[in-house]
C-alpha atoms as a PDB file:
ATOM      1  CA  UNK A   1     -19.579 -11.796   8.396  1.00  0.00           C
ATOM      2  CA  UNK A   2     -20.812  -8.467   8.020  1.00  0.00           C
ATOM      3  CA  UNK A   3     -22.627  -7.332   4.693  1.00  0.00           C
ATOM      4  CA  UNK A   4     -21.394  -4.172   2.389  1.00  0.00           C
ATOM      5  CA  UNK A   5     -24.338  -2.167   4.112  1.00  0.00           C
ATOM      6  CA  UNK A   6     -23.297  -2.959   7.238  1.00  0.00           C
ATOM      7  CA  UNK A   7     -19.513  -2.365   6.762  1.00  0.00           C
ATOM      8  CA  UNK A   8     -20.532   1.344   4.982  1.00  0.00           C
ATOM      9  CA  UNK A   9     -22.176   2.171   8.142  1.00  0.00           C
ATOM     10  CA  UNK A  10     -19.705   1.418  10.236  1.00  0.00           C
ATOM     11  CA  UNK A  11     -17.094   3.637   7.847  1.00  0.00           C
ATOM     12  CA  UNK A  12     -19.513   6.678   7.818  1.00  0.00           C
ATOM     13  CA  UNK A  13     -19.937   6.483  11.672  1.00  0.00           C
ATOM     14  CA  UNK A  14     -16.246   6.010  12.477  1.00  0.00           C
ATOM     15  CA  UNK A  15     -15.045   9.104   9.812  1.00  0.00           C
ATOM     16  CA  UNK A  16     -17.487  11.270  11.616  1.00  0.00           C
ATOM     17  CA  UNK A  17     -16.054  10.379  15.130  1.00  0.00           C
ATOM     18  CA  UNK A  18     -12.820  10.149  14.168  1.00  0.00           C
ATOM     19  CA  UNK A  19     -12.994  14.095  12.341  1.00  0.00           C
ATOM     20  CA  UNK A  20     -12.244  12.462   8.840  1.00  0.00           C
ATOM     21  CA  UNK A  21     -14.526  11.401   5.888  1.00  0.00           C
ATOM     22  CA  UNK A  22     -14.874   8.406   3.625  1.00  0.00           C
ATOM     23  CA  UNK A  23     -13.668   9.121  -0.076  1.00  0.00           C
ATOM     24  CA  UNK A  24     -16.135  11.123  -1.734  1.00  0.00           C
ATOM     25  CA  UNK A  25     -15.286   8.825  -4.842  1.00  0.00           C
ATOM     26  CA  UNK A  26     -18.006   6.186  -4.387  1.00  0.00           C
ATOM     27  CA  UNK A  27     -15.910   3.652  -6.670  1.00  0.00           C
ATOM     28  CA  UNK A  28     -12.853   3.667  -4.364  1.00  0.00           C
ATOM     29  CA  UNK A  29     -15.125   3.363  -1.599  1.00  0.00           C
ATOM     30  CA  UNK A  30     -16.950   0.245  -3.104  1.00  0.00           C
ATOM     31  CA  UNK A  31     -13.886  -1.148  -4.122  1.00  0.00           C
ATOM     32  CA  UNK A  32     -12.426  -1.068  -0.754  1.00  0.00           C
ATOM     33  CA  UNK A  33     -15.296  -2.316   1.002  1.00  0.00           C
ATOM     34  CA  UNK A  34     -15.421  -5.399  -1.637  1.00  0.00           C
ATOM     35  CA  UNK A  35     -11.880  -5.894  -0.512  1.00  0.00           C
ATOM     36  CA  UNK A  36     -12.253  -5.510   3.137  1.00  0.00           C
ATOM     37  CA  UNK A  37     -15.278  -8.442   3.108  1.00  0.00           C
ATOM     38  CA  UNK A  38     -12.921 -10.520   0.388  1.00  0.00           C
ATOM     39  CA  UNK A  39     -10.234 -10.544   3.531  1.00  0.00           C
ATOM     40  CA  UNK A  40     -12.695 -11.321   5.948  1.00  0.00           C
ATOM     41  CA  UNK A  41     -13.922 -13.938   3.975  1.00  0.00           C
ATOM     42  CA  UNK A  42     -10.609 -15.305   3.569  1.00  0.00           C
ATOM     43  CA  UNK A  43      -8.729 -14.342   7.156  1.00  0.00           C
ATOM     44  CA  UNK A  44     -11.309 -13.831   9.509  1.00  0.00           C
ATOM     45  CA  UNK A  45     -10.881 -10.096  10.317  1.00  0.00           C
ATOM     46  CA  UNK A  46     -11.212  -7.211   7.687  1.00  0.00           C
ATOM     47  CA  UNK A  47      -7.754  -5.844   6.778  1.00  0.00           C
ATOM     48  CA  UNK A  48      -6.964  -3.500   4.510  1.00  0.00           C
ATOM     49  CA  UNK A  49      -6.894  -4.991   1.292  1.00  0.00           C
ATOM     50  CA  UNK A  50      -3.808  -1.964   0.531  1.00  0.00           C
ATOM     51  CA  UNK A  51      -2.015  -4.194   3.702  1.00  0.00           C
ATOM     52  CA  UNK A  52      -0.252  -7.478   2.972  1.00  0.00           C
ATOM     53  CA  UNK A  53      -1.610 -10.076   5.692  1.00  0.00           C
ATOM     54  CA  UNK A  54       1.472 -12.235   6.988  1.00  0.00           C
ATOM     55  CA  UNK A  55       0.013 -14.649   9.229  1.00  0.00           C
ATOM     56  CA  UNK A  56       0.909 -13.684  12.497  1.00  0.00           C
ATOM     57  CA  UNK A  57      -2.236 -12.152  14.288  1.00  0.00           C
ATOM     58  CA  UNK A  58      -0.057  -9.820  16.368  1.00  0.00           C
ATOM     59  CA  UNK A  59       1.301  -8.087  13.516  1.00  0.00           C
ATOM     60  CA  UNK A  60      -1.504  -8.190  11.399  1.00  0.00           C
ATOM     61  CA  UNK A  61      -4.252  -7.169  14.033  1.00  0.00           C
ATOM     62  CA  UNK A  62      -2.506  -3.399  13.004  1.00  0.00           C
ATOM     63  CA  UNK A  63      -3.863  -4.096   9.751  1.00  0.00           C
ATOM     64  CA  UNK A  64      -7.958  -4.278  10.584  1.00  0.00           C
ATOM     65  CA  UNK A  65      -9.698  -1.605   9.249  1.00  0.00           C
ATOM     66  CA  UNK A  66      -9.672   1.317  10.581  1.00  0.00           C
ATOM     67  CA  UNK A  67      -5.741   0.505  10.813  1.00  0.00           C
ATOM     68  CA  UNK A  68      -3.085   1.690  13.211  1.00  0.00           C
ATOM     69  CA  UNK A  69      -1.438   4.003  10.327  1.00  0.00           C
ATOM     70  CA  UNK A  70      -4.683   5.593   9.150  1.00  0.00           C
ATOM     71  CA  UNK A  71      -4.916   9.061  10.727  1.00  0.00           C
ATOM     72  CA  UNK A  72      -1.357   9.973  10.782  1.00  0.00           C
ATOM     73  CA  UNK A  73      -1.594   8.626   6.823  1.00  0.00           C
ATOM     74  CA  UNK A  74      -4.256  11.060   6.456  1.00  0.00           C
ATOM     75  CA  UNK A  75      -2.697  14.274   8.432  1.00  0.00           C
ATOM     76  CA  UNK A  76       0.643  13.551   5.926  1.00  0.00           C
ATOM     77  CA  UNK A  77      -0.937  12.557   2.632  1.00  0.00           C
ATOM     78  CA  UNK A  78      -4.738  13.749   2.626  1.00  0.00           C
ATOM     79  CA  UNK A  79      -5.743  10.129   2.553  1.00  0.00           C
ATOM     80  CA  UNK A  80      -5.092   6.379   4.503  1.00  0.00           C
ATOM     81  CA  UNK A  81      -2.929   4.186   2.186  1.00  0.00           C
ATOM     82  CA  UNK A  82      -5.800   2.951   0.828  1.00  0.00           C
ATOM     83  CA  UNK A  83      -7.738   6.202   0.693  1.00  0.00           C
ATOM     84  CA  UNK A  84     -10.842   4.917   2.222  1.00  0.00           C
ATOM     85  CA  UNK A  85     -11.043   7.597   4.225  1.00  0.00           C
ATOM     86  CA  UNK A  86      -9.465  11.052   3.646  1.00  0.00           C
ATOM     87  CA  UNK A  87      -9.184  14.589   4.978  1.00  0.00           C
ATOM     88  CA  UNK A  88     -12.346  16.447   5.900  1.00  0.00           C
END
C-alpha cells in the first residue's frame, strides 16, 4: 500500500506529464488522497473515491486514479469529477 507521500508524488509527477495540475486547494487534495488510500485499503486498487466501485474489475479498472474520464473531465469542466486535478 502506498503512503500519502508517496501517492502526492505520484499526482504531482503525472499532472506535470499529463499538461494539468493538482488542485491548488491543499484540502481537496488531502481529502482525495485520504480517499484514494481508504479504497485501496478496502479494494485493492486506488479508485476515485468520487467513482462508485461495483465489483467487477473490468468496469471498475476505469475507475483507478488517474481515471479514464479525467482529462476530457478537465478540458469540459476545468476539473476531473473529483477535482484532484484541474486545468493548468
Amino acid at each position: 500500500m502506498w503512503t500519502f507521500e508517496e501517492v502526492l508524488k505520484f499526482s504531482r509527477k503525472y499532472a506535470k506529464r499529463a499538461g494539468i495540475k493538482l488542485n491548488p486547494d491543499k484540502k481537496i487534495v488531502e481529502g482525495i488522497i485520504k480517499g484514494l488510500l481508504e479504497n485501496e485499503k478496502k479494494f485493492g486498487f486506488r479508485y476515485c473515491p468520487c467513482r462508485v466501485v461495483e465489483g467487477d474489475l473490468e468496469k471498475d479498472r476505469l475507475k483507478i486514479c488517474p481515471c479514464s474520464w479525467h482529462l476530457e473531465e478537465i478540458k469540459k469542466f476545468g476539473h476531473c469529477l473529483c477535482k484532484l486535478f484541474v486545468k493548468k
